[in-house]
C-alpha atoms as a PDB file:
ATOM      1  CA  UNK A   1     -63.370-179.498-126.061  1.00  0.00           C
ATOM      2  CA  UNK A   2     -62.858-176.706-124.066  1.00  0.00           C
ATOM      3  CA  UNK A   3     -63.122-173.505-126.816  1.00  0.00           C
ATOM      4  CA  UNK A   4     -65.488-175.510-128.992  1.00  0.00           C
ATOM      5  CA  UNK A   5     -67.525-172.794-131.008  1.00  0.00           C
ATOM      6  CA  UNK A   6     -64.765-169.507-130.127  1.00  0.00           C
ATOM      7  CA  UNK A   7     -62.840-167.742-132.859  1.00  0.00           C
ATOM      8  CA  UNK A   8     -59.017-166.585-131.603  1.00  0.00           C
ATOM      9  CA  UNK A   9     -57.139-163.794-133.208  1.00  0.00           C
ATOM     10  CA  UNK A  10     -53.278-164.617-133.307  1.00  0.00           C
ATOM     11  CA  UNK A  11     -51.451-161.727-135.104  1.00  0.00           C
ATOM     12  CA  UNK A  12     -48.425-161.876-137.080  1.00  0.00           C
ATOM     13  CA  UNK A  13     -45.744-160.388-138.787  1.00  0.00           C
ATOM     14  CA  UNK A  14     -42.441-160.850-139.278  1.00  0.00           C
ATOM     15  CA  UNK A  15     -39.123-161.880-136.428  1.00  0.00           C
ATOM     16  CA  UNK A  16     -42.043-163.464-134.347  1.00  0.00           C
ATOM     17  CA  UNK A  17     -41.053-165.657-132.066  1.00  0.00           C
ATOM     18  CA  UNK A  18     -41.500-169.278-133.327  1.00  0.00           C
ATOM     19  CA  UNK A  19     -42.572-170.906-130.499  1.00  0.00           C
ATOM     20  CA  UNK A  20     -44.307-168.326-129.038  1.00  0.00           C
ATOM     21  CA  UNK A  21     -46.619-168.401-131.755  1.00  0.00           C
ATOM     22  CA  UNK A  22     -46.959-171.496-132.645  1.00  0.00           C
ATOM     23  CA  UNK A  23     -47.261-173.249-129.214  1.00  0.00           C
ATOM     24  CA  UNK A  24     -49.979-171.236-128.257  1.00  0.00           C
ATOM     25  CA  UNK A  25     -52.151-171.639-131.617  1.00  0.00           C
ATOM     26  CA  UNK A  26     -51.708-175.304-131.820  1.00  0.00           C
ATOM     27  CA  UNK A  27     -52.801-175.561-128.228  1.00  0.00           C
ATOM     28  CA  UNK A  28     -55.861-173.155-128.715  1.00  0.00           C
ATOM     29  CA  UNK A  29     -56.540-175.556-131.475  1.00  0.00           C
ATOM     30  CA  UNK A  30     -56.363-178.314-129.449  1.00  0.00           C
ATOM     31  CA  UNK A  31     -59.055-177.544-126.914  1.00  0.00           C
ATOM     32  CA  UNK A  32     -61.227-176.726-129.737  1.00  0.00           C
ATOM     33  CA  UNK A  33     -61.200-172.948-130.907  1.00  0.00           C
ATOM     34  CA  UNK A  34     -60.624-171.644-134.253  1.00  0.00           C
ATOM     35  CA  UNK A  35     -57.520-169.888-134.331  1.00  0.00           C
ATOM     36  CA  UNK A  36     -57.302-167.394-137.584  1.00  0.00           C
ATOM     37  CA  UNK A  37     -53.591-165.990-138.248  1.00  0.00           C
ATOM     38  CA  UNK A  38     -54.026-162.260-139.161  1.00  0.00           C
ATOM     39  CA  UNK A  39     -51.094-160.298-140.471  1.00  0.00           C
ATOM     40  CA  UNK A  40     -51.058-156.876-142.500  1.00  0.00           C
ATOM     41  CA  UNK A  41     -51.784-158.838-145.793  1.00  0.00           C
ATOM     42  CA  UNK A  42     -54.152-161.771-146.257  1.00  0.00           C
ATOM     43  CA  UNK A  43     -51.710-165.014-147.606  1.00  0.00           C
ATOM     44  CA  UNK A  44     -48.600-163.673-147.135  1.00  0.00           C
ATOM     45  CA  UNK A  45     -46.097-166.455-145.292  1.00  0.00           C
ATOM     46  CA  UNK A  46     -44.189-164.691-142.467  1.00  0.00           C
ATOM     47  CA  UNK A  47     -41.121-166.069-140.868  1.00  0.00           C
ATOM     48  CA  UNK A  48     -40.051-166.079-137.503  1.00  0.00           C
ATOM     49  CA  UNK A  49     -37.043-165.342-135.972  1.00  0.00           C
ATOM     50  CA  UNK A  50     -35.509-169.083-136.530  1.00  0.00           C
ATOM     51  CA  UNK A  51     -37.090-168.969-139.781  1.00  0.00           C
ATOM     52  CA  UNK A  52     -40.330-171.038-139.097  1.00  0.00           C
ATOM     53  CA  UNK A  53     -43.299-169.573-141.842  1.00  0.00           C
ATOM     54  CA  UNK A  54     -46.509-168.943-140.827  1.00  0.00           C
ATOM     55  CA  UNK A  55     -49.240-168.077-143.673  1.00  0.00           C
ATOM     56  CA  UNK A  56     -51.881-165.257-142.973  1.00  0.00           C
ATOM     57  CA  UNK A  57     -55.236-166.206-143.055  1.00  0.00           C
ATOM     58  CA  UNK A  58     -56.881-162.768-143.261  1.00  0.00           C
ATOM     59  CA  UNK A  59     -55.638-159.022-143.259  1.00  0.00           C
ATOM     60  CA  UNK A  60     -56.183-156.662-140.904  1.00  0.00           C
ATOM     61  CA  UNK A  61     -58.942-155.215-142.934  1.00  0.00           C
ATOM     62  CA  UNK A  62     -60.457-158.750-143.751  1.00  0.00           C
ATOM     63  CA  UNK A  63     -61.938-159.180-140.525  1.00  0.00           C
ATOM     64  CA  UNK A  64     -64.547-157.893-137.885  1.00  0.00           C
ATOM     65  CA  UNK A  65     -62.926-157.901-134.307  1.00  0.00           C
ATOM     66  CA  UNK A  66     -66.200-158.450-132.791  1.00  0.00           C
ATOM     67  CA  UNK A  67     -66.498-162.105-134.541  1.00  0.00           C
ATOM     68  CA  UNK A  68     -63.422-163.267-132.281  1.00  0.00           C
ATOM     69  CA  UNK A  69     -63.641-164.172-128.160  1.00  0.00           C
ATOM     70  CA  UNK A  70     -59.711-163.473-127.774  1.00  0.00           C
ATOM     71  CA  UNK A  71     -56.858-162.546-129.328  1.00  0.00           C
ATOM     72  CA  UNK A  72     -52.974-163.869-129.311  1.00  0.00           C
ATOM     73  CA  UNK A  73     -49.966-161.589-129.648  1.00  0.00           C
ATOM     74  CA  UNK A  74     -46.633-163.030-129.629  1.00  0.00           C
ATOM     75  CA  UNK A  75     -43.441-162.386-128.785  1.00  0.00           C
ATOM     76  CA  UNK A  76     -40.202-161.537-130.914  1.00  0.00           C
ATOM     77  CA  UNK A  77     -39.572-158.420-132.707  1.00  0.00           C
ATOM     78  CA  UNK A  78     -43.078-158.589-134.524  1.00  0.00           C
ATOM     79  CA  UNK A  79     -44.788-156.468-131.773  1.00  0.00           C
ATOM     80  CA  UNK A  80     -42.224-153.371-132.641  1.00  0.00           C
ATOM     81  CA  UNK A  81     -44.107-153.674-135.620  1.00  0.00           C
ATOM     82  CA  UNK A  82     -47.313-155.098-135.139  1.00  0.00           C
ATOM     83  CA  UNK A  83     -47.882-152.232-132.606  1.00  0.00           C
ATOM     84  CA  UNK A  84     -47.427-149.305-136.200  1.00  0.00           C
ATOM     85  CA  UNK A  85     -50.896-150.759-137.343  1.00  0.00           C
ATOM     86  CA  UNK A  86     -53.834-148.639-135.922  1.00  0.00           C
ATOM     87  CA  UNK A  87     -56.095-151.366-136.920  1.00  0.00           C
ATOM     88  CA  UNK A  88     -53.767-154.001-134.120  1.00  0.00           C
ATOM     89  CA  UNK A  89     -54.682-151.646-131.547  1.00  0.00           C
ATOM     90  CA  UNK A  90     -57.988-151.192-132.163  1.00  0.00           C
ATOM     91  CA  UNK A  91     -58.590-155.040-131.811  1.00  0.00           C
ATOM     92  CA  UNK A  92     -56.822-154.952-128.567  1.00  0.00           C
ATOM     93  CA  UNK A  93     -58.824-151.951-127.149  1.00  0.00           C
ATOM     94  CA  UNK A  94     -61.546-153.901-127.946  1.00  0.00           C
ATOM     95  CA  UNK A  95     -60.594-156.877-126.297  1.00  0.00           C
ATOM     96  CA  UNK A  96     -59.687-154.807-123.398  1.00  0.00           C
ATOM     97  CA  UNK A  97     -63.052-152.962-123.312  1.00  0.00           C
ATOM     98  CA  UNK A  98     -65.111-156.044-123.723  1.00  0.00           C
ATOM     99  CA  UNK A  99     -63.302-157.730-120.981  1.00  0.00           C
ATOM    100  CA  UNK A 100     -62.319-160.664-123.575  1.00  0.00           C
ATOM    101  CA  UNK A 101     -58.913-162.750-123.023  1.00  0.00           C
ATOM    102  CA  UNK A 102     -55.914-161.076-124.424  1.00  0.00           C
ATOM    103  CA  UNK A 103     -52.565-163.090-124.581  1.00  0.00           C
ATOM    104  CA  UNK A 104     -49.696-161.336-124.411  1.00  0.00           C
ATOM    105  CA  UNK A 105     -45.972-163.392-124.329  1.00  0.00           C
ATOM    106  CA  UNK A 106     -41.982-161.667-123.925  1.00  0.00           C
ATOM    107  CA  UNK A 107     -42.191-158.534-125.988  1.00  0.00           C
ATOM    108  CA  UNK A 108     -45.612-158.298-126.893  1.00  0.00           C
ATOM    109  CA  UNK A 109     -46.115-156.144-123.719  1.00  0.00           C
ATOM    110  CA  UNK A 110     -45.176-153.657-126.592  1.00  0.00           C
ATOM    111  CA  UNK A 111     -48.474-153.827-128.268  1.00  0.00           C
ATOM    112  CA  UNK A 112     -50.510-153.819-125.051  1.00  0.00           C
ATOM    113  CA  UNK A 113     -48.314-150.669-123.998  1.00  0.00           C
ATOM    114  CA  UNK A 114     -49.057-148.759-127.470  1.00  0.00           C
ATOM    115  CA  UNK A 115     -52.622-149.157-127.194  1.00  0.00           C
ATOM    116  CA  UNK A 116     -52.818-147.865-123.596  1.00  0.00           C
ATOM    117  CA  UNK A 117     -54.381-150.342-121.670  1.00  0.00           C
ATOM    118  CA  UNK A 118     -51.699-151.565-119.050  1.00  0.00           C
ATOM    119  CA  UNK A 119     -52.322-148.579-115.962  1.00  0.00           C
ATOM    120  CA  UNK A 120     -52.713-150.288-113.061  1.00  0.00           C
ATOM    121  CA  UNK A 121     -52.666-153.911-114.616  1.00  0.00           C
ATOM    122  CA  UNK A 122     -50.551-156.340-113.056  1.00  0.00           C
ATOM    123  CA  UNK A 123     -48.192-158.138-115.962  1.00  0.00           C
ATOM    124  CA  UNK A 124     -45.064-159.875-116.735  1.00  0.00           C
ATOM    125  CA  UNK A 125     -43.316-159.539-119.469  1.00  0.00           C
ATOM    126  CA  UNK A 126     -39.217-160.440-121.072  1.00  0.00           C
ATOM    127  CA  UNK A 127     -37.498-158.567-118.149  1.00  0.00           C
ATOM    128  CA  UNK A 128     -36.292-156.490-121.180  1.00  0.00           C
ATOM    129  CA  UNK A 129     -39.376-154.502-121.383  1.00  0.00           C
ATOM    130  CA  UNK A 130     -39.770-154.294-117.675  1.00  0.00           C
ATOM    131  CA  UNK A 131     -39.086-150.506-117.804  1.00  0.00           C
ATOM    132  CA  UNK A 132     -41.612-149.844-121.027  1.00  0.00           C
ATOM    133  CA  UNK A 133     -44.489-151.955-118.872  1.00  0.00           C
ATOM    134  CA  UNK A 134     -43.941-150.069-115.704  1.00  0.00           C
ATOM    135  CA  UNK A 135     -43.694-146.848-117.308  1.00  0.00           C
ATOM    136  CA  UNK A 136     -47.224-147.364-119.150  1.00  0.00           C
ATOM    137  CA  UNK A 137     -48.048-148.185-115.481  1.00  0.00           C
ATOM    138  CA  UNK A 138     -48.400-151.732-115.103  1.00  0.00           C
ATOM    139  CA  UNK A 139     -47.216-153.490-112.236  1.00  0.00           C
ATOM    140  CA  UNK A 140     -44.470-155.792-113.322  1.00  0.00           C
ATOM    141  CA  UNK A 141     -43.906-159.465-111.723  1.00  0.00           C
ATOM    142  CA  UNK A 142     -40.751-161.610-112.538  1.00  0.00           C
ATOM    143  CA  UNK A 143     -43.315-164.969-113.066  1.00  0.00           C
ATOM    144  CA  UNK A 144     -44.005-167.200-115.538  1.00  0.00           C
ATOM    145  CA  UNK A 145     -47.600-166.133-115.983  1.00  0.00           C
ATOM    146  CA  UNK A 146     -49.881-163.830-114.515  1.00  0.00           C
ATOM    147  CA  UNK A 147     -53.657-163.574-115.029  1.00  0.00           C
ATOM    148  CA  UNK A 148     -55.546-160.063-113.981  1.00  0.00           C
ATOM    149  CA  UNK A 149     -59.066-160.537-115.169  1.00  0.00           C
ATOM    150  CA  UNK A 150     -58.934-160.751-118.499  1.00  0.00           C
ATOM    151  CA  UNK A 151     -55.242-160.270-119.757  1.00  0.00           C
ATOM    152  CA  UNK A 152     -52.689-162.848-119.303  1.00  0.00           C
ATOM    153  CA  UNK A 153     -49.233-162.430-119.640  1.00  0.00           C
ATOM    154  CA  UNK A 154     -46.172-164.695-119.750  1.00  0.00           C
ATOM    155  CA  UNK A 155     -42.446-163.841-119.726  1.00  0.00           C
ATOM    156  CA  UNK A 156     -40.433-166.321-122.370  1.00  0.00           C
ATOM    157  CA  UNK A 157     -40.679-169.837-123.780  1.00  0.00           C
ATOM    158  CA  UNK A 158     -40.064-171.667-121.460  1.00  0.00           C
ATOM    159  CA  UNK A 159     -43.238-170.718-119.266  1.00  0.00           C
ATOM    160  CA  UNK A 160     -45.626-171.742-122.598  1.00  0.00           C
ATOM    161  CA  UNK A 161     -46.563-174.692-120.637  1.00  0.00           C
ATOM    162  CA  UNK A 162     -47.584-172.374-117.590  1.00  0.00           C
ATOM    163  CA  UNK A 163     -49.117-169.373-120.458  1.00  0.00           C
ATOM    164  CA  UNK A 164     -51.065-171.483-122.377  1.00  0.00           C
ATOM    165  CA  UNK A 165     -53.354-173.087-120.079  1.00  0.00           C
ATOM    166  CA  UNK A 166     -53.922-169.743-118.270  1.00  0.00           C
ATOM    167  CA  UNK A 167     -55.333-168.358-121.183  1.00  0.00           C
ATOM    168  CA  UNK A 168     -57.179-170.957-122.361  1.00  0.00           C
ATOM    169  CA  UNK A 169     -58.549-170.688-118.653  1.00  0.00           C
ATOM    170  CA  UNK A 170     -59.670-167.201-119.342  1.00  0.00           C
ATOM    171  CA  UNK A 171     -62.627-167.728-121.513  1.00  0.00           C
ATOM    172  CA  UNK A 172     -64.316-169.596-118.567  1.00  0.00           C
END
């Protein structure tokens, strides 16, 4: 197993994008790593945007960010939201600052982009948001996936099968 012994963040809220949640946890799963769901409340079953629940593990105030080797944000409308919570972009500064694999899928570019860590990174992202990621000064790429260091980006669900293995790469 691949992640045996790592911890992954995936946050949540509601709209997210069903498979774009779900694909990548149950494949972070598979090679091995605990993957925690962490929403705004601890036990409170968020749907998706096609109505799929997922159940928090933990609040944002139920955990320490520097128990966790990476962290998962997903796509849908939940990263409008996700990106209100101070607390979300602390974790990802820290992730970013401790050079530790952050996943980032369609419109959770937003997230990334709120908590200012994109200048100068190369990303992809939905080409909806391709004018929010260039203008917090990352350099945009129409490709399924793209890896710089330690963030690794994907545009839409159909490149999951492309994403997912890139960030599973990442810990290595």
């Amino acid at each position: 197993m691949t992640l045996q012994g790592k911890k992954v963040i995936a946050l949540i809220s509601d709209d997210f994008e069903d498979l774009e949640l779900w694909y990548p946890v149950l494949r972070v799963r598979e090679a091995g790593a605990e993957v925690h769901l962490v929403g705004e409340e601890a036990g409170v079953v968020y749907h998706g945007k096609y109505g799929v629940p997922a159940t928090s593990d933990f609040s944002f105030d139920d955990i320490k960010v520097e128990d966790y080797d990476g962290i998962l944000v997903p796509g849908g409308w939940s990263p409008d939201k996700l990106r209100r919570f101070d607390k979300v972009l602390e974790f990802v500064r820290y992730f970013d600052k401790q050079k530790k694999p952050i996943g980032q899928i369609c419109h959770a570019g937003w997230v990334l982009i709120s908590a200012g860590i994109l200048d100068g990174v190369n990303v992809t992202s939905t080409p909806g948001i391709k004018d929010d990621m260039t203008n917090a000064g990352a350099i945009w790429h129409d490709e399924a996936v793209i890896t710089d260091g330690h963030i690794i980006s994907s545009r839409r669900p159909p490149d999951l099968p492309d994403y997912v293995p890139a960030f599973i790469a990442a810990f290595k």
